[in-house]
C-alpha atoms as a PDB file:
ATOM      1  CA  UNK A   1      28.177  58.477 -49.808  1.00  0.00           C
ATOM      2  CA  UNK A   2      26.378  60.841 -47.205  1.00  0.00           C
ATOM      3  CA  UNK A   3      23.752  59.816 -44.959  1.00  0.00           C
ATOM      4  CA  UNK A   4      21.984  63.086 -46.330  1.00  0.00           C
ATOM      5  CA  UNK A   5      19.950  62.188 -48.820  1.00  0.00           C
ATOM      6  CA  UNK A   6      17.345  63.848 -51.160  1.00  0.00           C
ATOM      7  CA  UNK A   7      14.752  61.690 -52.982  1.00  0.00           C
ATOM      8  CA  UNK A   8      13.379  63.876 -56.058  1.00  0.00           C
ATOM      9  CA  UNK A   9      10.249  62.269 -57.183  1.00  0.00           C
ATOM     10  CA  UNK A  10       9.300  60.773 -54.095  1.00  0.00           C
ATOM     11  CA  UNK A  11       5.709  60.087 -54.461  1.00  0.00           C
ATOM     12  CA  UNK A  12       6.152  57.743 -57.813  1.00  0.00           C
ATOM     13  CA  UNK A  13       6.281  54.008 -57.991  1.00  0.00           C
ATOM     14  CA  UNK A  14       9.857  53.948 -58.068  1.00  0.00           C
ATOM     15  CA  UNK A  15      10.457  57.279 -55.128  1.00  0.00           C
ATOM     16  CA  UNK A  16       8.377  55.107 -52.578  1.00  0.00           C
ATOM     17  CA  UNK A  17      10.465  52.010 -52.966  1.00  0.00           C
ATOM     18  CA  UNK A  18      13.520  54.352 -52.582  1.00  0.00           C
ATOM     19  CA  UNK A  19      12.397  55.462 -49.281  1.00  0.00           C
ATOM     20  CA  UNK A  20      11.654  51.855 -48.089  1.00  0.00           C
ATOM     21  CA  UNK A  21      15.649  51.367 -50.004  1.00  0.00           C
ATOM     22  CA  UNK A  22      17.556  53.649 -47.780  1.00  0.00           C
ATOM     23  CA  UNK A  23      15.252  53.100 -44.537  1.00  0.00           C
ATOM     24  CA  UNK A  24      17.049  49.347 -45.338  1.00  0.00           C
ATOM     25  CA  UNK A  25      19.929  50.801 -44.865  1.00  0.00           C
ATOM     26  CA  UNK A  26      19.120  53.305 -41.689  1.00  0.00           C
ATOM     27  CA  UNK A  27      18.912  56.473 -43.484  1.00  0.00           C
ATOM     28  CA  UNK A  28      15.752  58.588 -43.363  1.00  0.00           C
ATOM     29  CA  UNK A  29      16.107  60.831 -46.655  1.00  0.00           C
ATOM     30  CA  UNK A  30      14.258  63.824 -47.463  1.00  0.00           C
ATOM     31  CA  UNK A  31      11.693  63.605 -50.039  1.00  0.00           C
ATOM     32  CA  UNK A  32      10.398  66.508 -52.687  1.00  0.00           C
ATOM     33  CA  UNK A  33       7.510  65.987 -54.016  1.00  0.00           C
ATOM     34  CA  UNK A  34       5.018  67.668 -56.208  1.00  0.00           C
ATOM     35  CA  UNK A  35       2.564  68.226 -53.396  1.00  0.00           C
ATOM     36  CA  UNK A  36       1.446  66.942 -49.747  1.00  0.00           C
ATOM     37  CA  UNK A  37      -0.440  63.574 -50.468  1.00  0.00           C
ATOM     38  CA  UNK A  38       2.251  62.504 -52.764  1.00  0.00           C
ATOM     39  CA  UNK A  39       3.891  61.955 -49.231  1.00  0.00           C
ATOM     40  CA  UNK A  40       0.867  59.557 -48.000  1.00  0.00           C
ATOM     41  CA  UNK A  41       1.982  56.676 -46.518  1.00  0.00           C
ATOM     42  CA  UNK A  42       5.343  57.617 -45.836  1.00  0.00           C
ATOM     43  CA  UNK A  43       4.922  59.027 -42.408  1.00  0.00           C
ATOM     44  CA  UNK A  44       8.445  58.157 -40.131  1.00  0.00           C
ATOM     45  CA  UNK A  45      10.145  57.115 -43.218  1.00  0.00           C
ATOM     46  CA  UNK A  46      11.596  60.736 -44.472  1.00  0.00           C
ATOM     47  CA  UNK A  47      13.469  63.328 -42.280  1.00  0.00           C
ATOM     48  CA  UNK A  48      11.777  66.263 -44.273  1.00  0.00           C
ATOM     49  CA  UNK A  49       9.131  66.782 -46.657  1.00  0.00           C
ATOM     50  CA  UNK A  50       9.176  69.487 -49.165  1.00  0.00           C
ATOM     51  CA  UNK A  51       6.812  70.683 -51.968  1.00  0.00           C
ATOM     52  CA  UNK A  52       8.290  71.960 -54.865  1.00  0.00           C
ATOM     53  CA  UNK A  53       7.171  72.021 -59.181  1.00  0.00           C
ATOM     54  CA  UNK A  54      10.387  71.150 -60.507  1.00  0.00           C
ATOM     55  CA  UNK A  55       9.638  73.162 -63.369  1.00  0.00           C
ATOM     56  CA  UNK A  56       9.468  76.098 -61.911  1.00  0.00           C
ATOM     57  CA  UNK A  57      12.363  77.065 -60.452  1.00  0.00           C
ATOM     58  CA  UNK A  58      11.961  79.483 -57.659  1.00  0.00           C
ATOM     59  CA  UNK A  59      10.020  76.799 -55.816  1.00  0.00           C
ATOM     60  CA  UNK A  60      13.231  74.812 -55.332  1.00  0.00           C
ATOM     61  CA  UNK A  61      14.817  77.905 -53.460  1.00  0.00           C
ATOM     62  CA  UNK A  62      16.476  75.694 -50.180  1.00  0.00           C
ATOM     63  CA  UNK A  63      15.614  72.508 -50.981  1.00  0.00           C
ATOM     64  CA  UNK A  64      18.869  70.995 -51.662  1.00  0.00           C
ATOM     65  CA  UNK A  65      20.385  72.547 -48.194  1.00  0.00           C
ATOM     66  CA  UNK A  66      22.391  70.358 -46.061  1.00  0.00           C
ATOM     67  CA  UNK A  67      21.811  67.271 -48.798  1.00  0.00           C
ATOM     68  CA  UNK A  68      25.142  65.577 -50.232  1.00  0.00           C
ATOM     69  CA  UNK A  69      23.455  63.262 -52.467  1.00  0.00           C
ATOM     70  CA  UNK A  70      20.251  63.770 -54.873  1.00  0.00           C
ATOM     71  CA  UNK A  71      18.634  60.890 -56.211  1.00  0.00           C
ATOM     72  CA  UNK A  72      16.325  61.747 -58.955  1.00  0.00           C
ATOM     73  CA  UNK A  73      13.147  59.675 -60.402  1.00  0.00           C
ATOM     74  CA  UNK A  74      11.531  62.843 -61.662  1.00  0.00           C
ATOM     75  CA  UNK A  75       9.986  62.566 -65.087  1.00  0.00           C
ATOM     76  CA  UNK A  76       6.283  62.486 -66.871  1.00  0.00           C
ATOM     77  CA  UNK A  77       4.057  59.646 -65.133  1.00  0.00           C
ATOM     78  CA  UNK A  78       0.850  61.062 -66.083  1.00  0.00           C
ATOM     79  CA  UNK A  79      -0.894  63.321 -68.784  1.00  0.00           C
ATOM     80  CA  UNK A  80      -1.298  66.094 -67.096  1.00  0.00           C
ATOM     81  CA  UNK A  81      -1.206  70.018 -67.566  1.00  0.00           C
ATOM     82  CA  UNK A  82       0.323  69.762 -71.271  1.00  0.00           C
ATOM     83  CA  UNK A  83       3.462  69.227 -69.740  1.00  0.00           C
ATOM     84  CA  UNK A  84       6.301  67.756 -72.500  1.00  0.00           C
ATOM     85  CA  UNK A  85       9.037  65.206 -71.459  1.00  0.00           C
ATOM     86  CA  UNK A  86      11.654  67.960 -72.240  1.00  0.00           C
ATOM     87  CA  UNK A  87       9.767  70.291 -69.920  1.00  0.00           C
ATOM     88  CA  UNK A  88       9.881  67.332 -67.178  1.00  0.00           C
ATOM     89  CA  UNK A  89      12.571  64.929 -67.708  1.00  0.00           C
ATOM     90  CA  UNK A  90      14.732  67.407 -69.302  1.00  0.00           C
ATOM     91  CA  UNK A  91      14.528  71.054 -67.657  1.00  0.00           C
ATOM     92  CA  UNK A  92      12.701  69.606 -64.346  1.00  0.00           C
ATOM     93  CA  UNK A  93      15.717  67.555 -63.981  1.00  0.00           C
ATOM     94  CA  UNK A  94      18.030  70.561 -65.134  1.00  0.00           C
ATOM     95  CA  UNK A  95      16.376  73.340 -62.702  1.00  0.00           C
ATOM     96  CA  UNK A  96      16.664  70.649 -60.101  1.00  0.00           C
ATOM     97  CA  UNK A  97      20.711  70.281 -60.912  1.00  0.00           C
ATOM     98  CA  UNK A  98      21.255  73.830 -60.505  1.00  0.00           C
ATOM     99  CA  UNK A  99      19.975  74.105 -57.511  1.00  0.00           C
ATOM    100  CA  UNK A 100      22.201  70.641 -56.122  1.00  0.00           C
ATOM    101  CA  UNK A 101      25.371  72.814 -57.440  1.00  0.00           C
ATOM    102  CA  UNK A 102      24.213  75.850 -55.378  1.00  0.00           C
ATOM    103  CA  UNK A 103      23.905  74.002 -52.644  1.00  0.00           C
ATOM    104  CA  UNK A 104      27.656  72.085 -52.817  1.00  0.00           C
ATOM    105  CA  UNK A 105      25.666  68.456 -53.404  1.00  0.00           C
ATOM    106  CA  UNK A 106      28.046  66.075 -54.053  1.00  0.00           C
ATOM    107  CA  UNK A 107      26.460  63.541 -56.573  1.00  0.00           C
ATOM    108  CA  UNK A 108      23.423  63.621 -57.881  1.00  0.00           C
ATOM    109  CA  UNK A 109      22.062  59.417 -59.012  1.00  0.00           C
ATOM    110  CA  UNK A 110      19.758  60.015 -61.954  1.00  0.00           C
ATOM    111  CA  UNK A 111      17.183  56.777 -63.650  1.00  0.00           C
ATOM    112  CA  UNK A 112      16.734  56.536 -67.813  1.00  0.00           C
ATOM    113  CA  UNK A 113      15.075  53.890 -69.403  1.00  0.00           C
ATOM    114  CA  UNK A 114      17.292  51.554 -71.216  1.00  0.00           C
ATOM    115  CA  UNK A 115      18.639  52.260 -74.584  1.00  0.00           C
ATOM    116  CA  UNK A 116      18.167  56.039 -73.799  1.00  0.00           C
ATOM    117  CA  UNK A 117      21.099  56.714 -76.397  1.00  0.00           C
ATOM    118  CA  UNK A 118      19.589  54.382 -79.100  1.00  0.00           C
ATOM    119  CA  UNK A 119      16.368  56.238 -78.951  1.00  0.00           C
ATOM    120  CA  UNK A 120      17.272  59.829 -78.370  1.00  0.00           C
ATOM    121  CA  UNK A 121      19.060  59.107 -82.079  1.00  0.00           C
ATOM    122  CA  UNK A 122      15.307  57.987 -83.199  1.00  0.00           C
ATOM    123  CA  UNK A 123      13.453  60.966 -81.959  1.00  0.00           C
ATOM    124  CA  UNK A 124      12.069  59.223 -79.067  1.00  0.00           C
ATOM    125  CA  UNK A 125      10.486  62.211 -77.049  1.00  0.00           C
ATOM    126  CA  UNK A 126      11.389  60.640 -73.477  1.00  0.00           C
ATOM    127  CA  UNK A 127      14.613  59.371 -74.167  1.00  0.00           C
ATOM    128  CA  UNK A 128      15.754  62.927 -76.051  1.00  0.00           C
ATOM    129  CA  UNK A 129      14.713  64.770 -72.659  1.00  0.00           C
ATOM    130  CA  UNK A 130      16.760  62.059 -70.616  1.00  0.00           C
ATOM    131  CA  UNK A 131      19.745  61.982 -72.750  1.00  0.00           C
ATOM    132  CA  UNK A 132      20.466  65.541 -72.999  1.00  0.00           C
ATOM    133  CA  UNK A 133      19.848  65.586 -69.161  1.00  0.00           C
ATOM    134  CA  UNK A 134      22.257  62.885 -69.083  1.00  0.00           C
ATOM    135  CA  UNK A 135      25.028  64.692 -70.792  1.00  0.00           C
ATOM    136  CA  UNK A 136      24.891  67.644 -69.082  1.00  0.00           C
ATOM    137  CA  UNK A 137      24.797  65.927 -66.151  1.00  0.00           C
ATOM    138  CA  UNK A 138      28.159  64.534 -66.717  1.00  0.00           C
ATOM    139  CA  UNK A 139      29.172  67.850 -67.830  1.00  0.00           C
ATOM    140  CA  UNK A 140      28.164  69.655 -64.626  1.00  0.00           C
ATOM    141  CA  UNK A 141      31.343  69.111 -62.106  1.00  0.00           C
ATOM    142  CA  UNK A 142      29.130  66.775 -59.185  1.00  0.00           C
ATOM    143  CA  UNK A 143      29.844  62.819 -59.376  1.00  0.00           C
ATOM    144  CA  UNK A 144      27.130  61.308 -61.086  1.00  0.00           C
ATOM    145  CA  UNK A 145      25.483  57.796 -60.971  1.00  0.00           C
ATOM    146  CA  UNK A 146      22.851  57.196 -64.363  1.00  0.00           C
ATOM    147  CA  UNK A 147      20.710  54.213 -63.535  1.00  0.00           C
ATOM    148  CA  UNK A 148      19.197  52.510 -67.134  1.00  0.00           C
ATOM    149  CA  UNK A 149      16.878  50.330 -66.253  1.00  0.00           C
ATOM    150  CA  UNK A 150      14.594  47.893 -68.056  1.00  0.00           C
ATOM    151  CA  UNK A 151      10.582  47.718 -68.349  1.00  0.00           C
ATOM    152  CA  UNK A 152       9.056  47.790 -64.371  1.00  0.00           C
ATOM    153  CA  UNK A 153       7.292  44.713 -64.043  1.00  0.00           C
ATOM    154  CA  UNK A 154       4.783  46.867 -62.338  1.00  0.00           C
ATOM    155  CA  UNK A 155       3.306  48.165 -65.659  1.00  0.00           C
ATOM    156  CA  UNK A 156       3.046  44.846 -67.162  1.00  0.00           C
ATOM    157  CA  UNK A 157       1.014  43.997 -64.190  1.00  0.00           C
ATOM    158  CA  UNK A 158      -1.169  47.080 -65.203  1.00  0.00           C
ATOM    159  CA  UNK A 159      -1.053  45.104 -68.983  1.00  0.00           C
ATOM    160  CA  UNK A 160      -1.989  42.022 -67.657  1.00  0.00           C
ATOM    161  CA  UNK A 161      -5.942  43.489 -66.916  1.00  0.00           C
ATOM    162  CA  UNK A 162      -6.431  43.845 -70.585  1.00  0.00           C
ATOM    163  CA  UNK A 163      -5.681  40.078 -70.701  1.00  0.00           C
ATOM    164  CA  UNK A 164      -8.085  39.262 -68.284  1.00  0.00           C
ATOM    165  CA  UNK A 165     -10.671  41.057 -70.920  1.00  0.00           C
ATOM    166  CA  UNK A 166      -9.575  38.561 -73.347  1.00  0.00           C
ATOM    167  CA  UNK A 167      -7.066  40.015 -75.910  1.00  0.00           C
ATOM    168  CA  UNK A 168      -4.071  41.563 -75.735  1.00  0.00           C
ATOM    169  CA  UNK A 169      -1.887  43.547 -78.983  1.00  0.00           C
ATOM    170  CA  UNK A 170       1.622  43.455 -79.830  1.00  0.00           C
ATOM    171  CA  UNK A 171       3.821  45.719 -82.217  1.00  0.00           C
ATOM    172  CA  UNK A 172       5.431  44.035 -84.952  1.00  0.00           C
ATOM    173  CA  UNK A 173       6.225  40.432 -84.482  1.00  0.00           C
ATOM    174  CA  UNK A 174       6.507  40.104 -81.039  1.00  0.00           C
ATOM    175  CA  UNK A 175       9.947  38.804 -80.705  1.00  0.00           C
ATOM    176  CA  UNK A 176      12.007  42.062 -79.666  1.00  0.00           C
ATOM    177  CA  UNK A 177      13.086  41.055 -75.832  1.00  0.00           C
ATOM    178  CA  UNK A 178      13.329  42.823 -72.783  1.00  0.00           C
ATOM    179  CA  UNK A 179      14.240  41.702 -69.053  1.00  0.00           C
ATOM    180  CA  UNK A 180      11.032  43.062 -66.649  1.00  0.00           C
ATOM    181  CA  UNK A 181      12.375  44.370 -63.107  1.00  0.00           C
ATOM    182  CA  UNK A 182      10.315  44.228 -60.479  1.00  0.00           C
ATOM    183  CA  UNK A 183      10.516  48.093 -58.759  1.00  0.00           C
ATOM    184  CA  UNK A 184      11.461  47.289 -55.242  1.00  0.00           C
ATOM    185  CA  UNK A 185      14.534  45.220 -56.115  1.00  0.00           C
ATOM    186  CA  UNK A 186      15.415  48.314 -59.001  1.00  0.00           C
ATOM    187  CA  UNK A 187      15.448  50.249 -55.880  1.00  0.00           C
ATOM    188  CA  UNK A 188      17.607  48.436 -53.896  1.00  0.00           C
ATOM    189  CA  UNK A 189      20.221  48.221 -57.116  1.00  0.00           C
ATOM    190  CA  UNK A 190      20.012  52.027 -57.014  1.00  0.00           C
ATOM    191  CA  UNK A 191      20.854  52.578 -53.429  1.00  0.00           C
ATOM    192  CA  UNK A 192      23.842  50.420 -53.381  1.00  0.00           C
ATOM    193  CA  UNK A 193      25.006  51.988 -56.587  1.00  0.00           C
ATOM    194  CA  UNK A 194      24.497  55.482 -54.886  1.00  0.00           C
ATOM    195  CA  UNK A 195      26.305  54.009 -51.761  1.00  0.00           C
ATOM    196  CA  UNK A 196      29.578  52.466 -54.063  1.00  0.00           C
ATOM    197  CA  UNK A 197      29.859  53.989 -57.562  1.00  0.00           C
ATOM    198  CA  UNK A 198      30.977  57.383 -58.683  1.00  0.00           C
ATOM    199  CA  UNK A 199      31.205  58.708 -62.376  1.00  0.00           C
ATOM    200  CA  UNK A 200      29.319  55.083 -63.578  1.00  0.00           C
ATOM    201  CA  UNK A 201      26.227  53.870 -65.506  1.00  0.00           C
ATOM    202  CA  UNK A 202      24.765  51.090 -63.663  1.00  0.00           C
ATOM    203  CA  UNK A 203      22.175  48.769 -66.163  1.00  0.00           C
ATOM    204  CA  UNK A 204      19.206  46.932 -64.315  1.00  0.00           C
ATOM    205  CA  UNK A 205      17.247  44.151 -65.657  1.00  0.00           C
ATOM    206  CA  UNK A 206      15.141  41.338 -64.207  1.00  0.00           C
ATOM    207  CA  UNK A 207      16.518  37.692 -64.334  1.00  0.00           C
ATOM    208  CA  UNK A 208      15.014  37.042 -67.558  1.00  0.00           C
ATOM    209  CA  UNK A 209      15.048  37.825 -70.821  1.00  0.00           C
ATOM    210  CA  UNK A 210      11.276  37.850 -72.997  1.00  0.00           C
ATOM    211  CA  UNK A 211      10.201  38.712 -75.895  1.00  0.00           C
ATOM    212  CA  UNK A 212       6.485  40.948 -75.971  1.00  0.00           C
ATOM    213  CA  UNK A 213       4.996  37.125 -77.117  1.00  0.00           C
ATOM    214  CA  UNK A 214       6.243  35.658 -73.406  1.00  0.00           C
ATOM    215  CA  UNK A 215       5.247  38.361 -71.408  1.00  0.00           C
ATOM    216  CA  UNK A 216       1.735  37.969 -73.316  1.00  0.00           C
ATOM    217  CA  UNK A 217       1.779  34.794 -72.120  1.00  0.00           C
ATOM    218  CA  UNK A 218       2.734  35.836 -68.348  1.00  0.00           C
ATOM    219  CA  UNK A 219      -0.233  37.957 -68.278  1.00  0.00           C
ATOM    220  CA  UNK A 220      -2.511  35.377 -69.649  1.00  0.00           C
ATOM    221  CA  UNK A 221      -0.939  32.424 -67.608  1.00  0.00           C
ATOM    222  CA  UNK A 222      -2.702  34.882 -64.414  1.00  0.00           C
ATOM    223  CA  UNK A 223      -6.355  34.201 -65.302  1.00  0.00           C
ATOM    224  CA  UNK A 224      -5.298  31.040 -66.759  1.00  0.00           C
ATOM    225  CA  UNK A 225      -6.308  31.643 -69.676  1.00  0.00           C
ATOM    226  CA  UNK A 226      -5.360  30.508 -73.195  1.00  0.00           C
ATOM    227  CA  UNK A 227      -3.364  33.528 -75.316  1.00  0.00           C
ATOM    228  CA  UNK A 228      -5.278  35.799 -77.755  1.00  0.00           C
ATOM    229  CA  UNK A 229      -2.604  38.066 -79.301  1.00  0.00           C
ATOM    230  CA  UNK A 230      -3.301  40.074 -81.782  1.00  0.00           C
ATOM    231  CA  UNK A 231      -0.486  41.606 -84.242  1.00  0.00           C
ATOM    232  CA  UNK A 232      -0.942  45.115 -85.271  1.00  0.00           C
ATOM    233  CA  UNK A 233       2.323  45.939 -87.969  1.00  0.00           C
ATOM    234  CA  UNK A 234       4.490  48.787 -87.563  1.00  0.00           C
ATOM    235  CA  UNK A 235       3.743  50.823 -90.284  1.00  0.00           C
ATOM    236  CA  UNK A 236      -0.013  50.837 -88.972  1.00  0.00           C
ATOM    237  CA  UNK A 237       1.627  53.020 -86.212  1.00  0.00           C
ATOM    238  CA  UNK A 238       4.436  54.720 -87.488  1.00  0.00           C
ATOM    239  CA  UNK A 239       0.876  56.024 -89.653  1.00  0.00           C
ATOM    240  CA  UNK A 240      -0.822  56.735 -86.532  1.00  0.00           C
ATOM    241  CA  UNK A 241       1.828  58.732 -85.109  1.00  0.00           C
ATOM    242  CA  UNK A 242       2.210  61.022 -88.070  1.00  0.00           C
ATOM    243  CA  UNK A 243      -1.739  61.607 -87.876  1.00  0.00           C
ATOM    244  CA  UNK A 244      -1.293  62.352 -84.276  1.00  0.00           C
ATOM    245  CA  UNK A 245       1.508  64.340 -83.796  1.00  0.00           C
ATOM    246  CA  UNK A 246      -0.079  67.584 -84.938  1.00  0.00           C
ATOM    247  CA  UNK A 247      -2.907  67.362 -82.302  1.00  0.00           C
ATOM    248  CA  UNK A 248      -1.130  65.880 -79.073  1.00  0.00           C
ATOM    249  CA  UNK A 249       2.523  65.804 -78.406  1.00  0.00           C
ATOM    250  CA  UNK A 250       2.035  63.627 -75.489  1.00  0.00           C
ATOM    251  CA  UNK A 251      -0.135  61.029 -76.714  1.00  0.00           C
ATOM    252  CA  UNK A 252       2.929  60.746 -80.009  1.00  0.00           C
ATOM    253  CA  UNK A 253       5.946  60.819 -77.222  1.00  0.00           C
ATOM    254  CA  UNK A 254       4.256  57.616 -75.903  1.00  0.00           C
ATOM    255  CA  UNK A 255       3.333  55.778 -79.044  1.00  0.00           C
ATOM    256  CA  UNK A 256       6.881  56.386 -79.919  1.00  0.00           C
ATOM    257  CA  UNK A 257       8.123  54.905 -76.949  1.00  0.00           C
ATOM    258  CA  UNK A 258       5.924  51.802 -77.287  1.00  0.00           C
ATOM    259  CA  UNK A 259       6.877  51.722 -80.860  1.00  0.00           C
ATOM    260  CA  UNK A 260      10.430  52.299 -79.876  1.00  0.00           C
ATOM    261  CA  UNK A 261      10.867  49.257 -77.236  1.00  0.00           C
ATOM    262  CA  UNK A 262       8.385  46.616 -80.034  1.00  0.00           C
ATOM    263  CA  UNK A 263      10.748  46.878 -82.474  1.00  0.00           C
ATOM    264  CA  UNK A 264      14.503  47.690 -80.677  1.00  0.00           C
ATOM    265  CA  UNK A 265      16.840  44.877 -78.582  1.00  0.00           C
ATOM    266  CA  UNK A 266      18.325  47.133 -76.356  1.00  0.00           C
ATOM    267  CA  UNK A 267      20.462  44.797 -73.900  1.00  0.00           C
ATOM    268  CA  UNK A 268      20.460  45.240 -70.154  1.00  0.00           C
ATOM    269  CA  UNK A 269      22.550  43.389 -67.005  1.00  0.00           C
ATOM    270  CA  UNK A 270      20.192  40.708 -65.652  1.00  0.00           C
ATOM    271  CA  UNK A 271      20.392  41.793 -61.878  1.00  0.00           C
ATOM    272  CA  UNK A 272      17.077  40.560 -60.894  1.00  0.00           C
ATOM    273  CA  UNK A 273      15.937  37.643 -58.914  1.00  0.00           C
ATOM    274  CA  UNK A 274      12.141  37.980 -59.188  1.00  0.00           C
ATOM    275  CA  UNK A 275      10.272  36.601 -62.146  1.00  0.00           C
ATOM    276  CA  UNK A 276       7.124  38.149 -64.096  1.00  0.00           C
ATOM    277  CA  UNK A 277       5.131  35.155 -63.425  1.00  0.00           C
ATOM    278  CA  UNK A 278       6.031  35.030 -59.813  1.00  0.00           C
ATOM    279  CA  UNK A 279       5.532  38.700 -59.601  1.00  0.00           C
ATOM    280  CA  UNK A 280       2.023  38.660 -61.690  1.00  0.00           C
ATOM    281  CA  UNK A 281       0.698  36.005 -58.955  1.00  0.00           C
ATOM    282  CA  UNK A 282       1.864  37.685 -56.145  1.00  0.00           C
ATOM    283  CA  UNK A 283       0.593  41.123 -57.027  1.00  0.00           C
ATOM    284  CA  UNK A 284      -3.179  39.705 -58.091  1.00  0.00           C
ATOM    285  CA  UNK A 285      -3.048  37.214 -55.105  1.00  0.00           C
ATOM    286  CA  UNK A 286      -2.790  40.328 -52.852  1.00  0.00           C
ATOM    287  CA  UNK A 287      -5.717  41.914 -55.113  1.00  0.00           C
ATOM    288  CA  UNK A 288      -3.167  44.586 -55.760  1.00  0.00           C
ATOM    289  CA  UNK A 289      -4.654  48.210 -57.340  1.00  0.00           C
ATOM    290  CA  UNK A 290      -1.981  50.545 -55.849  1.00  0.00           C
END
């Protein structure tokens, strides 16, 4: 792989622990980001900044120049603007391709959650976006690398607060599994895949499997505190999200996502060495809000 590298996305969760990734490795990439204090904090760690709305495409005029490999974590974080995943994760992602193939980029390393297939079939909003971006992808003549990854241990963290209020919901019984990853070792997974795989899917997991009633307990086990769950049944939402659908496409994409990962077992490779509980204690312990 080239030493000239393009992180897409760069001032996410998942962009920033790129950076710190291929720094690892000595290589400085270039970062795009939506504007300049998504680069805060990464002063000396890329070789070039540059500003760019994905979705609109004359802003990425140039920015693939001189890059042999993109690596993109562009998608919907936020609610912001009205913005749909297919306008995001889908054509952001596809605007941002088209410019890599003007500019001769070799491969372009691109992150879905897992079970993107399964749930593009079930009208998940996200994973239709990323699947059809994953496709064409394949279809588009550059080497490709698609990264599936498990839930970030990060936003059970953010979970784990409601616990500390006292109660915590679940979807269904509870027992549907998953394998957490914490971000920074996801990156590092990513990077070497970049670096040694061509034309490959690469799945990412944590070290251990849990169903939504363990990882309850992992957030409660952090204020050591004994587990209030509370069980609210599937057709209660599938209701919800017919009710809310007309009125807020954004608001339905995630409740079917949540819905989505409550009630599927997707499987995933259990790369991982870091734990949630490990990770919960070490990210309170540090009195952690980033």
């Amino acid at each position: 792989m080239s030493k000239k590298v393009l992180i897409a996305g760069v001032g996410g969760v998942l962009g920033r622990e790129l950076v710190g990734a291929f720094v690892k490795k000595g290589i400085y990439p270039s970062g795009l980001g939506l504007s300049d204090r998504e680069f805060s904090g990464l002063d000396g760690k890329v070789s070039s900044r540059i500003v760019a709305d994905v979705t609109k495409p004359s802003t990425l005029a140039g920015a693939c120049s001189g890059i042999e490999t993109v690596v993109s974590v562009i998608g919907i974080t936020r609610m912001r603007g009205g913005l749909t995943h297919m306008d995001v994760d889908y054509q952001g992602n596809m605007n941002l391709l088209a410019e890599a193939r003007r500019a001769g980029v070799r491969k372009f390393v691109f992150i879905s959650p897992v079970g993107t297939d399964i749930g593009a079939r079930q009208g998940v909003p996200l994973m239709e976006a990323k699947f059809r971006f994953e496709e064409a992808l394949k279809k588009s003549g550059i080497e490709w690398v698609i990264v599936r990854a498990s839930g970030f241990m990060r936003d059970f963290a953010e979970m784990a607060r409601t616990a500390q209020k006292g109660r915590m919901y679940i979807i269904g019984g509870g027992n549907v599994s998953c394998a957490p990853v914490e971000v920074g070792e996801l990156a590092l997974f990513m990077v070497d895949g970049a670096f040694d795989l061509s034309n490959a899917y690469i799945s990412v997991g944590g070290p251990r499997e849990m169903t939504w009633r363990d990882i309850c307990d992992s957030c409660f086990r952090v204020w050591n505190r004994a587990p209030a769950v509370s069980v609210i049944p599937v057709w209660i939402c599938e209701l919800a999200l017919w009710l809310i659908r007309p009125f807020s496409s954004q608001y339905y994409a995630l409740g079917k996502l949540l819905v989505f990962f409550s009630v599927v077992d997707v499987s995933v490779e259990r790369r991982g060495k870091i734990d949630l509980d490990t990770y919960l204690q070490q990210y309170y312990a540090r009195g952690s809000l980033c």
